[in-house]
PDB file of N, CA and C in Angstrom:
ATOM      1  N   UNK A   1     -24.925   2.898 -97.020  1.00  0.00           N
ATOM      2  CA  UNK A   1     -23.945   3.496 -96.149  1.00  0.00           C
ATOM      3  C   UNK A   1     -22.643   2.702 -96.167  1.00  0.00           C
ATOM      4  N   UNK A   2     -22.628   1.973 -96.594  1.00  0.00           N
ATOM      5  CA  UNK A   2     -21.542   0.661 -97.300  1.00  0.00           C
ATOM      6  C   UNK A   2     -20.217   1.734 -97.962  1.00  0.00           C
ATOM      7  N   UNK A   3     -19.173   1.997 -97.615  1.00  0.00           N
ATOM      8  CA  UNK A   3     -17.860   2.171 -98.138  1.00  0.00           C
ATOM      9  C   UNK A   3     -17.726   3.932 -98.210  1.00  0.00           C
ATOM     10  N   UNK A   4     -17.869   4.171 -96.795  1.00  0.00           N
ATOM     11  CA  UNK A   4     -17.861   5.565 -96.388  1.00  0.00           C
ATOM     12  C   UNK A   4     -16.793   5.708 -95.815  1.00  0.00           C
ATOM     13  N   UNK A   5     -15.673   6.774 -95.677  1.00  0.00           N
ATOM     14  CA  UNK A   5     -14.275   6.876 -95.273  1.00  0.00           C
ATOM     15  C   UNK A   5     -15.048   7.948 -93.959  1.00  0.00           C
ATOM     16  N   UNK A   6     -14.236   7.775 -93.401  1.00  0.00           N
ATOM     17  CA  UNK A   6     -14.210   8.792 -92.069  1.00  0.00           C
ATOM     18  C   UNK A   6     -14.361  10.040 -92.250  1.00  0.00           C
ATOM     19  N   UNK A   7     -14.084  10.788 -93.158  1.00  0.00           N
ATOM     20  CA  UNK A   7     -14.585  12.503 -93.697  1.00  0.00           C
ATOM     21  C   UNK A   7     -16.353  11.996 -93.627  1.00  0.00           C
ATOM     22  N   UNK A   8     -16.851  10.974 -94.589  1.00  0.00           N
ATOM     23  CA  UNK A   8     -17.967  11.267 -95.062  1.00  0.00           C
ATOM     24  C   UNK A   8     -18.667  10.706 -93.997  1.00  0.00           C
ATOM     25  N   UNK A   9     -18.644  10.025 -92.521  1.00  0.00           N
ATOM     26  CA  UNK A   9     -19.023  10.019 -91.387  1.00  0.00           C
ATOM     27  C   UNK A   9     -19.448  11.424 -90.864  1.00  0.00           C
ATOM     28  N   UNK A  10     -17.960  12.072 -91.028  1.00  0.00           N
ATOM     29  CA  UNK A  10     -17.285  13.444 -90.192  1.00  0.00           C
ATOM     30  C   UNK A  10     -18.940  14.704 -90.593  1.00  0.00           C
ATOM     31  N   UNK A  11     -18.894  14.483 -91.877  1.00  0.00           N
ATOM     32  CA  UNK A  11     -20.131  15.157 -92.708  1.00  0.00           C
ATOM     33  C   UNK A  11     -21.580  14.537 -92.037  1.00  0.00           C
ATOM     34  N   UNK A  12     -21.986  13.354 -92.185  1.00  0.00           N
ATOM     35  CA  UNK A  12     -22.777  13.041 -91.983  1.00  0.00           C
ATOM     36  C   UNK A  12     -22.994  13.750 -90.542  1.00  0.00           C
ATOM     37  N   UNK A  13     -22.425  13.857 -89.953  1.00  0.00           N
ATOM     38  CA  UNK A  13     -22.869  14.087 -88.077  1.00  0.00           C
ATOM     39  C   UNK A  13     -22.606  15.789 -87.722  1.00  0.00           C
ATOM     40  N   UNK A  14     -21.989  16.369 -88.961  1.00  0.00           N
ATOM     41  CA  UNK A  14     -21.828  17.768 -88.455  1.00  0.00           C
ATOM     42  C   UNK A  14     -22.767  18.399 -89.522  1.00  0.00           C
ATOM     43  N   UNK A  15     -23.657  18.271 -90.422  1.00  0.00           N
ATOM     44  CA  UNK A  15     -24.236  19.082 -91.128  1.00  0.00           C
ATOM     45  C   UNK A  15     -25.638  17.595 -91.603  1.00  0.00           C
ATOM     46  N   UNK A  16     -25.442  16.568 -91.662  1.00  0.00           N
ATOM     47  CA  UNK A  16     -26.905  16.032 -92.112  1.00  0.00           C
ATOM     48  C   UNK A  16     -27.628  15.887 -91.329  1.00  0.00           C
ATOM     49  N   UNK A  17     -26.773  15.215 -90.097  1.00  0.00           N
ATOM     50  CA  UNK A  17     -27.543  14.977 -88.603  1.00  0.00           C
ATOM     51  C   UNK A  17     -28.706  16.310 -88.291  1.00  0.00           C
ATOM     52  N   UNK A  18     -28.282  17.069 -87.957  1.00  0.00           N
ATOM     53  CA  UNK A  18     -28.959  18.326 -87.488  1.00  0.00           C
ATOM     54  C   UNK A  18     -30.267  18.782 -88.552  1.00  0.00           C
ATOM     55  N   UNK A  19     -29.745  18.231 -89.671  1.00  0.00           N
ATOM     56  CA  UNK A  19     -30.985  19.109 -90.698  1.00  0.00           C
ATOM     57  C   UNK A  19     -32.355  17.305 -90.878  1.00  0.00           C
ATOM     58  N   UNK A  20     -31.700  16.172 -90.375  1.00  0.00           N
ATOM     59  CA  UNK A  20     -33.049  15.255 -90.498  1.00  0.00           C
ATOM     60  C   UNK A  20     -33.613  15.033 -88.964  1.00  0.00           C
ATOM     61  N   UNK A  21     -33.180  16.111 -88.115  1.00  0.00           N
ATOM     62  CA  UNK A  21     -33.437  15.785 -86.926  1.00  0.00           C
ATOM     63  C   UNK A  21     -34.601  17.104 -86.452  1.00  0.00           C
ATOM     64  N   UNK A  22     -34.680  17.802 -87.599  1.00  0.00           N
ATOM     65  CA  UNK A  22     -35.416  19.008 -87.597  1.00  0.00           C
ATOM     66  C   UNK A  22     -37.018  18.424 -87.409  1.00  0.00           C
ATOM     67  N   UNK A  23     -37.599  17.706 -88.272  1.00  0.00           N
ATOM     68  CA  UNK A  23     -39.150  17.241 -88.336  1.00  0.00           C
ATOM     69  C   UNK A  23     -39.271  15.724 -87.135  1.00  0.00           C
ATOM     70  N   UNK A  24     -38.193  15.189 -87.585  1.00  0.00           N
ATOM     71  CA  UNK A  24     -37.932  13.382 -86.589  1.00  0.00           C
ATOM     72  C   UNK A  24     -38.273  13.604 -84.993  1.00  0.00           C
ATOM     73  N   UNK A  25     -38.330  14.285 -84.005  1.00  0.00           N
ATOM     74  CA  UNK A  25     -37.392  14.131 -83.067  1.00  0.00           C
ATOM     75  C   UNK A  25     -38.834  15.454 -81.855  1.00  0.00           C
ATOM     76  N   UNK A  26     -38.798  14.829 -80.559  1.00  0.00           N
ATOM     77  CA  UNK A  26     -39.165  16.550 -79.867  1.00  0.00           C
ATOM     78  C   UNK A  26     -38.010  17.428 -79.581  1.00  0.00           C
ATOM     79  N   UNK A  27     -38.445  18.934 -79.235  1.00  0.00           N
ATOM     80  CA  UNK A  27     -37.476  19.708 -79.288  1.00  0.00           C
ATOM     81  C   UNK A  27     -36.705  19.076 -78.432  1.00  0.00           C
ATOM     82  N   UNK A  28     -36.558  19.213 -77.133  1.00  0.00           N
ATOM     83  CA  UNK A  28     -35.522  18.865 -76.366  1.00  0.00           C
ATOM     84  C   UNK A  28     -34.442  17.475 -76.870  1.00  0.00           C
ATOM     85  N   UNK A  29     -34.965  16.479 -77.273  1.00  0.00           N
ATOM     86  CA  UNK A  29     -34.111  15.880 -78.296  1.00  0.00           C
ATOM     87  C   UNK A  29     -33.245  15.682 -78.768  1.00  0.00           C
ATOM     88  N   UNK A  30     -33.943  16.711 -79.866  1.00  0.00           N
ATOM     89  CA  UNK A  30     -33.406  17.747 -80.940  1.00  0.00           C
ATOM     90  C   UNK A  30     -31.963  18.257 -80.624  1.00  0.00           C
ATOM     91  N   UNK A  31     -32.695  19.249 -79.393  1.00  0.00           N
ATOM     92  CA  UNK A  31     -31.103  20.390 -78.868  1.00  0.00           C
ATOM     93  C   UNK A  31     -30.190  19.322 -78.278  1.00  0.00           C
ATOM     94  N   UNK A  32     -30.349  18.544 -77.964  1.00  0.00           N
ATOM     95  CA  UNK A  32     -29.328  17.416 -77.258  1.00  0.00           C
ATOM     96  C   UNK A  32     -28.007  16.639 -78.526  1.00  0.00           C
ATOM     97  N   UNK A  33     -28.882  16.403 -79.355  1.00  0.00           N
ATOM     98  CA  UNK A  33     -28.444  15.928 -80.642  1.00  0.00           C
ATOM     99  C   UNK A  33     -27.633  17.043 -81.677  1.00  0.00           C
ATOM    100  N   UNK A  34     -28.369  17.943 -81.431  1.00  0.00           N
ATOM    101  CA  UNK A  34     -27.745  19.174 -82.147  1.00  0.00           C
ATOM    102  C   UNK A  34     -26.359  19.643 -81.605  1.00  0.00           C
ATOM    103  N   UNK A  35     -26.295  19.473 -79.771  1.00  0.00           N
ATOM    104  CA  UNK A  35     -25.130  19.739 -78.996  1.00  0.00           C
ATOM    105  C   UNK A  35     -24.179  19.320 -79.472  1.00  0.00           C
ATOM    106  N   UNK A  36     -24.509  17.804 -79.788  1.00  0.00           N
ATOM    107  CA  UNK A  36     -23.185  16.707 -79.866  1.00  0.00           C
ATOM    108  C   UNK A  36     -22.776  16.616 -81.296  1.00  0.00           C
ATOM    109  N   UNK A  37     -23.435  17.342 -82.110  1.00  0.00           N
ATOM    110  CA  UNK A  37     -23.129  17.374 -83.466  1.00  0.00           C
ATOM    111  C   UNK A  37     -22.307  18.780 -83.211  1.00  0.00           C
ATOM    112  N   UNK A  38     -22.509  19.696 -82.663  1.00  0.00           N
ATOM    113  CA  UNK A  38     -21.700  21.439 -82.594  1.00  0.00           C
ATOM    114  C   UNK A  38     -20.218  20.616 -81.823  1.00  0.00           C
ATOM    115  N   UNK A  39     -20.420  19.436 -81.194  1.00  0.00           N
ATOM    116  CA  UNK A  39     -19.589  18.778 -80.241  1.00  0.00           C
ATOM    117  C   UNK A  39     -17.937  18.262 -81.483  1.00  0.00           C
ATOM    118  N   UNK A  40     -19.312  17.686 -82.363  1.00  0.00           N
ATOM    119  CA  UNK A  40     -18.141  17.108 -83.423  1.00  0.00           C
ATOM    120  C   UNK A  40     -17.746  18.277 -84.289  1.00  0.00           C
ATOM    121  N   UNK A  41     -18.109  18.999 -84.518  1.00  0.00           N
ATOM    122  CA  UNK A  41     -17.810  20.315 -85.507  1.00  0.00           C
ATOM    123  C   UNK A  41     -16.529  20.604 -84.932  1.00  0.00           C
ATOM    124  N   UNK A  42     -16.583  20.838 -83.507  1.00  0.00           N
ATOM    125  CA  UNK A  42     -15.436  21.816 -83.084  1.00  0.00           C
ATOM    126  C   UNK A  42     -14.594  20.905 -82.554  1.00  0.00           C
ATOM    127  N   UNK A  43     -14.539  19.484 -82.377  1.00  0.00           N
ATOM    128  CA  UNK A  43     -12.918  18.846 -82.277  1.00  0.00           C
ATOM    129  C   UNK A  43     -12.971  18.839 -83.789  1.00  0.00           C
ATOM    130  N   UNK A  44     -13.374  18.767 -84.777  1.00  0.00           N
ATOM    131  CA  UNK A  44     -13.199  18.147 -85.978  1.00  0.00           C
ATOM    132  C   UNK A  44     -12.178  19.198 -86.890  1.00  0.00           C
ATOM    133  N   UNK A  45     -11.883  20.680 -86.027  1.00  0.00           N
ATOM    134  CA  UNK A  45     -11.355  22.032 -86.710  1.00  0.00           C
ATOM    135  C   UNK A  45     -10.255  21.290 -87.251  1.00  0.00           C
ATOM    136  N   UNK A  46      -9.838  22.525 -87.962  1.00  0.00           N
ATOM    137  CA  UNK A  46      -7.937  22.431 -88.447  1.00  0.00           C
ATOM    138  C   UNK A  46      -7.210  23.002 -87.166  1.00  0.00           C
ATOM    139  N   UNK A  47      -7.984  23.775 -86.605  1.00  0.00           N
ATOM    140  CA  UNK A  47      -7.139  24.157 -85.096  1.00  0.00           C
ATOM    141  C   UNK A  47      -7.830  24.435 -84.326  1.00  0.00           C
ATOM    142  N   UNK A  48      -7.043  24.117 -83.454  1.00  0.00           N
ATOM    143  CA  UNK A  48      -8.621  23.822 -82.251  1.00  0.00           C
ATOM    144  C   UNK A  48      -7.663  25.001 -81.006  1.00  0.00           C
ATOM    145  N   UNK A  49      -7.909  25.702 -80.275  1.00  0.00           N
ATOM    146  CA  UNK A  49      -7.568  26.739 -79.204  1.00  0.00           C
ATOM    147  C   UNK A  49      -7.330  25.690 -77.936  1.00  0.00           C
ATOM    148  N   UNK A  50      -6.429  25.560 -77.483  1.00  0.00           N
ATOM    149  CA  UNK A  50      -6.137  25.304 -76.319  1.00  0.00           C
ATOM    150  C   UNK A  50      -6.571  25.554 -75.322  1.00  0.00           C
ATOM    151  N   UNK A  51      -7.072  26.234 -74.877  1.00  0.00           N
ATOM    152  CA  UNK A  51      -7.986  27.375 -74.220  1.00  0.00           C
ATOM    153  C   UNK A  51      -9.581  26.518 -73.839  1.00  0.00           C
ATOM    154  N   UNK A  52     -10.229  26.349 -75.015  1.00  0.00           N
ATOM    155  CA  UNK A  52     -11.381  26.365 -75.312  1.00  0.00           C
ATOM    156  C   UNK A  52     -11.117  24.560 -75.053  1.00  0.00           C
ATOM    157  N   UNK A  53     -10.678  23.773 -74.355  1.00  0.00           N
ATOM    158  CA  UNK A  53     -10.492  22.691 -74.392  1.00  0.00           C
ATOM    159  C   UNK A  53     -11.287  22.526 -73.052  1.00  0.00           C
ATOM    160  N   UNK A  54     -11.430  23.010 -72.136  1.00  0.00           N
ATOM    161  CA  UNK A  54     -11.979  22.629 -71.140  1.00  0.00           C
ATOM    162  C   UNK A  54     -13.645  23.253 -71.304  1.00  0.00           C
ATOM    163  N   UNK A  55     -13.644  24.269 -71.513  1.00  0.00           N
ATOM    164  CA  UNK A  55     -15.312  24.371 -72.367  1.00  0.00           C
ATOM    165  C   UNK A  55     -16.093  23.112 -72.842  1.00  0.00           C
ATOM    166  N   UNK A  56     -14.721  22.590 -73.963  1.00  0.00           N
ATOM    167  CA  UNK A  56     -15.420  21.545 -75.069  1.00  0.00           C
ATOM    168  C   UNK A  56     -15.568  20.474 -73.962  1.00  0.00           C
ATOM    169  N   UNK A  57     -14.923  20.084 -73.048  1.00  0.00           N
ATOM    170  CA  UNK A  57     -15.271  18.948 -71.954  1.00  0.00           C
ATOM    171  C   UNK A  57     -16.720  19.490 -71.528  1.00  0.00           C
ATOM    172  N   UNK A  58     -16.543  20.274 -70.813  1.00  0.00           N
ATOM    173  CA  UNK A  58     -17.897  20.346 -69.961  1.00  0.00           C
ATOM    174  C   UNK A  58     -18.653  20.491 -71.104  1.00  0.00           C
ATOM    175  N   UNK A  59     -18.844  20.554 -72.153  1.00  0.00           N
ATOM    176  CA  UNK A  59     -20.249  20.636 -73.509  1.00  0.00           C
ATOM    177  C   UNK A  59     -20.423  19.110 -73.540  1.00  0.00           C
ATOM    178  N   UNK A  60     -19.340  18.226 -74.026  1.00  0.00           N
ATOM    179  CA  UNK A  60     -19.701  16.769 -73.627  1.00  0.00           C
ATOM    180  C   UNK A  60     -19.675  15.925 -72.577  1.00  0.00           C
ATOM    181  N   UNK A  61     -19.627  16.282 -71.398  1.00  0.00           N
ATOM    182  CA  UNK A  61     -20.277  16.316 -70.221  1.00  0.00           C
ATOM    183  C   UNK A  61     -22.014  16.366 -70.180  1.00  0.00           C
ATOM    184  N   UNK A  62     -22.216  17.443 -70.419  1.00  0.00           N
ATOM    185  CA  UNK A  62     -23.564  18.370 -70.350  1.00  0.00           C
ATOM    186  C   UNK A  62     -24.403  17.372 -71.683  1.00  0.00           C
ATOM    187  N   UNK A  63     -23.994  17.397 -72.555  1.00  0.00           N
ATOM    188  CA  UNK A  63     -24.308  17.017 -74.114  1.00  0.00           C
ATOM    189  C   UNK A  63     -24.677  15.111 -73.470  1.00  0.00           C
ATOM    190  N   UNK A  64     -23.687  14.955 -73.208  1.00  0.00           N
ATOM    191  CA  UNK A  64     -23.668  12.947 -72.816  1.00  0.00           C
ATOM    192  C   UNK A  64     -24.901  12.700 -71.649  1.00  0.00           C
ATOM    193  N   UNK A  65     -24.612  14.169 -70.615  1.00  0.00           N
ATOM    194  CA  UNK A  65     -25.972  13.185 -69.222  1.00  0.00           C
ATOM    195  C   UNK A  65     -27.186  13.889 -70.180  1.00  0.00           C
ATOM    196  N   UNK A  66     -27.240  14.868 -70.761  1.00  0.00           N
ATOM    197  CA  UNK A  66     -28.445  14.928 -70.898  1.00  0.00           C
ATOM    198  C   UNK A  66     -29.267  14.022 -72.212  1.00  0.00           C
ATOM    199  N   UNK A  67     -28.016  13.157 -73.349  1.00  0.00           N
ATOM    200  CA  UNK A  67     -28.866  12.300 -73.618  1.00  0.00           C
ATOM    201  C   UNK A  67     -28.899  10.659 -72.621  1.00  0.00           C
ATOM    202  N   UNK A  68     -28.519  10.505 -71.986  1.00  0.00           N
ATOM    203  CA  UNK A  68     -28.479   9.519 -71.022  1.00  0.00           C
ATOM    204  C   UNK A  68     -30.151   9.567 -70.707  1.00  0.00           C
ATOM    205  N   UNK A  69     -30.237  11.051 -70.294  1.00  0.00           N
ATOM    206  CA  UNK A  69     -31.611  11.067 -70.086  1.00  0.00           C
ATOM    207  C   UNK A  69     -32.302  10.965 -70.395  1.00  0.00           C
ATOM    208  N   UNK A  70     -32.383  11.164 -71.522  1.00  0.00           N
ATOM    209  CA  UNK A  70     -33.321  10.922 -72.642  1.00  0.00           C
ATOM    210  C   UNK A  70     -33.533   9.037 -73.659  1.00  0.00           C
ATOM    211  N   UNK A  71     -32.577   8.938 -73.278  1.00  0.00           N
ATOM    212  CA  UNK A  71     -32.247   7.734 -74.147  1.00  0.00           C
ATOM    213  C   UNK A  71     -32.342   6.288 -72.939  1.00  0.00           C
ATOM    214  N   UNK A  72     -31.415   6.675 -71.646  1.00  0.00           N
ATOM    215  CA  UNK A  72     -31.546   5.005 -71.647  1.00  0.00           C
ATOM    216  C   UNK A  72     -32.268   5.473 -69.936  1.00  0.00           C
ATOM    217  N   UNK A  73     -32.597   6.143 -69.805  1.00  0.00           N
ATOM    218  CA  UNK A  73     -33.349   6.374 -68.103  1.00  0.00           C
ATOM    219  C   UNK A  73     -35.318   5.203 -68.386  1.00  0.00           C
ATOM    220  N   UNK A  74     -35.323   5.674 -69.617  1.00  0.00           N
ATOM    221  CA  UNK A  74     -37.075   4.553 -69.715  1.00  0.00           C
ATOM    222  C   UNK A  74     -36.640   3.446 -70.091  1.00  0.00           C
ATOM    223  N   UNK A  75     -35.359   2.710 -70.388  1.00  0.00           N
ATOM    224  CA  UNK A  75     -35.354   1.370 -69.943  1.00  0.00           C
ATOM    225  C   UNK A  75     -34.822   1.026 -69.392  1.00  0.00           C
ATOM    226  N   UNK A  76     -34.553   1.893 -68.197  1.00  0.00           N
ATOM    227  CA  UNK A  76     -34.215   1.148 -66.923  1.00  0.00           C
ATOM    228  C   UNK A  76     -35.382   1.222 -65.787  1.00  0.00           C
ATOM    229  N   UNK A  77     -36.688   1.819 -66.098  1.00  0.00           N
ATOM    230  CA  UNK A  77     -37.573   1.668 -65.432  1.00  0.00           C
ATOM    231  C   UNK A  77     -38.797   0.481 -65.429  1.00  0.00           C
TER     232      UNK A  77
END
């Protein structure tokens, strides 16, 4: 993963992420991970709607507590 430019990040998280997270992962997971990858797809456009800017907040809103939940709630118990 040594000498990757920011496109081939950009790739990695909007189209590989989602397809090795298919067998890895339980569903709920899954859809959490999948969110935040649809998350990077759509700031990542050539044009993004003005409009649709407060949508994309509340998706990473929604997208961030629900991996919070998943991720750091069992080690804080």
């Amino acid at each position: 993963m040594k000498g990757l430019k920011s496109h081939d990040y950009h790739v990695l998280m909007q189209q590989v992420l989602p397809l090795c997270l298919c067998t890895l992962m339980q569903e709920e997971t899954q859809m959490s991970l999948l969110s935040l990858s649809q998350v990077f797809n759509k700031i990542c456009l050539k044009v993004i709607d003005p409009s649709m800017m407060e949508v994309l907040k509340e998706e990473v809103v929604e997208t961030m507590s629900s991996l919070e939940k998943k991720f750091l709630l069992p080690t804080l118990m």
